[in-house]
Protein backbone atom coordinates (compact mmCIF):
# COMPACT_ATOMS: atom_id res chain seq x y z
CA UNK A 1 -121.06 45.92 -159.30
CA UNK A 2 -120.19 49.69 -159.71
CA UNK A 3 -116.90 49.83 -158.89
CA UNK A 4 -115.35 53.83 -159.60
CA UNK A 5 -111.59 54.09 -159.32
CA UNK A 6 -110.21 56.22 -157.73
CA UNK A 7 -106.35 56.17 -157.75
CA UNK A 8 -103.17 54.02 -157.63
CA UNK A 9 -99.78 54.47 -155.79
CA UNK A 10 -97.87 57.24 -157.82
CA UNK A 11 -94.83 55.41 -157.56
CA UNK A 12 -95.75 51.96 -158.74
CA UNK A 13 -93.55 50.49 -161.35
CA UNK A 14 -95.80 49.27 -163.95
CA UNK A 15 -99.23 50.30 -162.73
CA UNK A 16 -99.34 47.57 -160.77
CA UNK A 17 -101.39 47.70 -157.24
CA UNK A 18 -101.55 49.29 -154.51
CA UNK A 19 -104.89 51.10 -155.90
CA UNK A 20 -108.42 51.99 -154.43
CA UNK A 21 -111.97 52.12 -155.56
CA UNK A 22 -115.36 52.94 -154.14
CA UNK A 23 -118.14 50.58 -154.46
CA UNK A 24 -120.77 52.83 -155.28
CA UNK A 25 -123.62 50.30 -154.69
CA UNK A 26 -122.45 49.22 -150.97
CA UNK A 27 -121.03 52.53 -150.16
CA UNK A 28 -117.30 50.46 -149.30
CA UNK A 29 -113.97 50.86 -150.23
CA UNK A 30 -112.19 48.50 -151.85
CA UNK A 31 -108.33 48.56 -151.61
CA UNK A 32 -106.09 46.72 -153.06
CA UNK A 33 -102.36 46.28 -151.59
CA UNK A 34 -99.68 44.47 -151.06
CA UNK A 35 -100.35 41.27 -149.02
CA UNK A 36 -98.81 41.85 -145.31
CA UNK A 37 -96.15 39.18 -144.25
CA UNK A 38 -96.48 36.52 -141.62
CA UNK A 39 -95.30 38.68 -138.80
CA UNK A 40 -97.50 41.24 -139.37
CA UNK A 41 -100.54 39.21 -140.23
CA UNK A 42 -99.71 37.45 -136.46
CA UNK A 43 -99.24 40.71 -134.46
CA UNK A 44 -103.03 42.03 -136.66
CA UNK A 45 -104.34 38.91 -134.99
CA UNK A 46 -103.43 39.81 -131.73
CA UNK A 47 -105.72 43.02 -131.50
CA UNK A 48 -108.54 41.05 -133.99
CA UNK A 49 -109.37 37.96 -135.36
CA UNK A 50 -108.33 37.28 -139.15
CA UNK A 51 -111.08 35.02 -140.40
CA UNK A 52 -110.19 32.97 -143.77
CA UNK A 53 -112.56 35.40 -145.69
CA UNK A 54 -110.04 38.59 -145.00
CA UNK A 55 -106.97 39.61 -145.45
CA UNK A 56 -104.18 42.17 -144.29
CA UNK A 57 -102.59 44.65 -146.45
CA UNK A 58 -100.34 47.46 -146.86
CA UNK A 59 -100.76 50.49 -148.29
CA UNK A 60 -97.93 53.19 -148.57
CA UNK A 61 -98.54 56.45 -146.47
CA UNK A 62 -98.06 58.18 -149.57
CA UNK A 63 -101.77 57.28 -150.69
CA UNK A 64 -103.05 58.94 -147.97
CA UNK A 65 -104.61 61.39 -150.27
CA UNK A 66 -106.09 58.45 -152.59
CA UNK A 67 -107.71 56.83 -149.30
CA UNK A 68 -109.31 59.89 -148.51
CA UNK A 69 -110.76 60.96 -151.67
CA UNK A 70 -112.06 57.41 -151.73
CA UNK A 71 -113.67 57.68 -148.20
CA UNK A 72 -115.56 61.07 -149.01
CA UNK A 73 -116.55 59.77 -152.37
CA UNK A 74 -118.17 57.18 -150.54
CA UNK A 75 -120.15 59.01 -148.06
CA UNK A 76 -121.29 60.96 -150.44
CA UNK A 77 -122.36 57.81 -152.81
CA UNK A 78 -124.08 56.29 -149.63
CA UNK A 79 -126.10 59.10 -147.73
């Protein structure tokens, strides 16, 4: 697996998550957040199914920069 990193949240205490990669091999993003509570996870459900192999997480707007540097990184790793 060739995962790249890319960035974590600026303002995590510890270097802890949230943080993203790109997986250069399958041209996907991986991200890794904090896991959404139960009333979020419901109201997800209502617009799609949340199958037992996925998951809902949060990411802070403030790594809106990281997400997109991951996302060109990996069109550019998959074309």
């Amino acid at each position: 697996m060739a995962l790249r990193f890319i960035g974590i949240d600026p303002n995590t205490g510890g270097g802890n998550c949230p943080a993203v990669w790109v997986d250069e091999e399958r041209g996907e993003i991986v991200l890794q957040g904090w896991k959404a509570d139960e009333a979020t996870t419901a109201r997800t459900r209502q617009d799609s199914p949340l199958p037992d192999t996925e998951a809902v997480i949060r990411l802070p707007v403030r790594m809106a920069e990281i997400v997109r540097k991951a996302l060109d990184d990996a069109e550019g790793s998959s074309s």
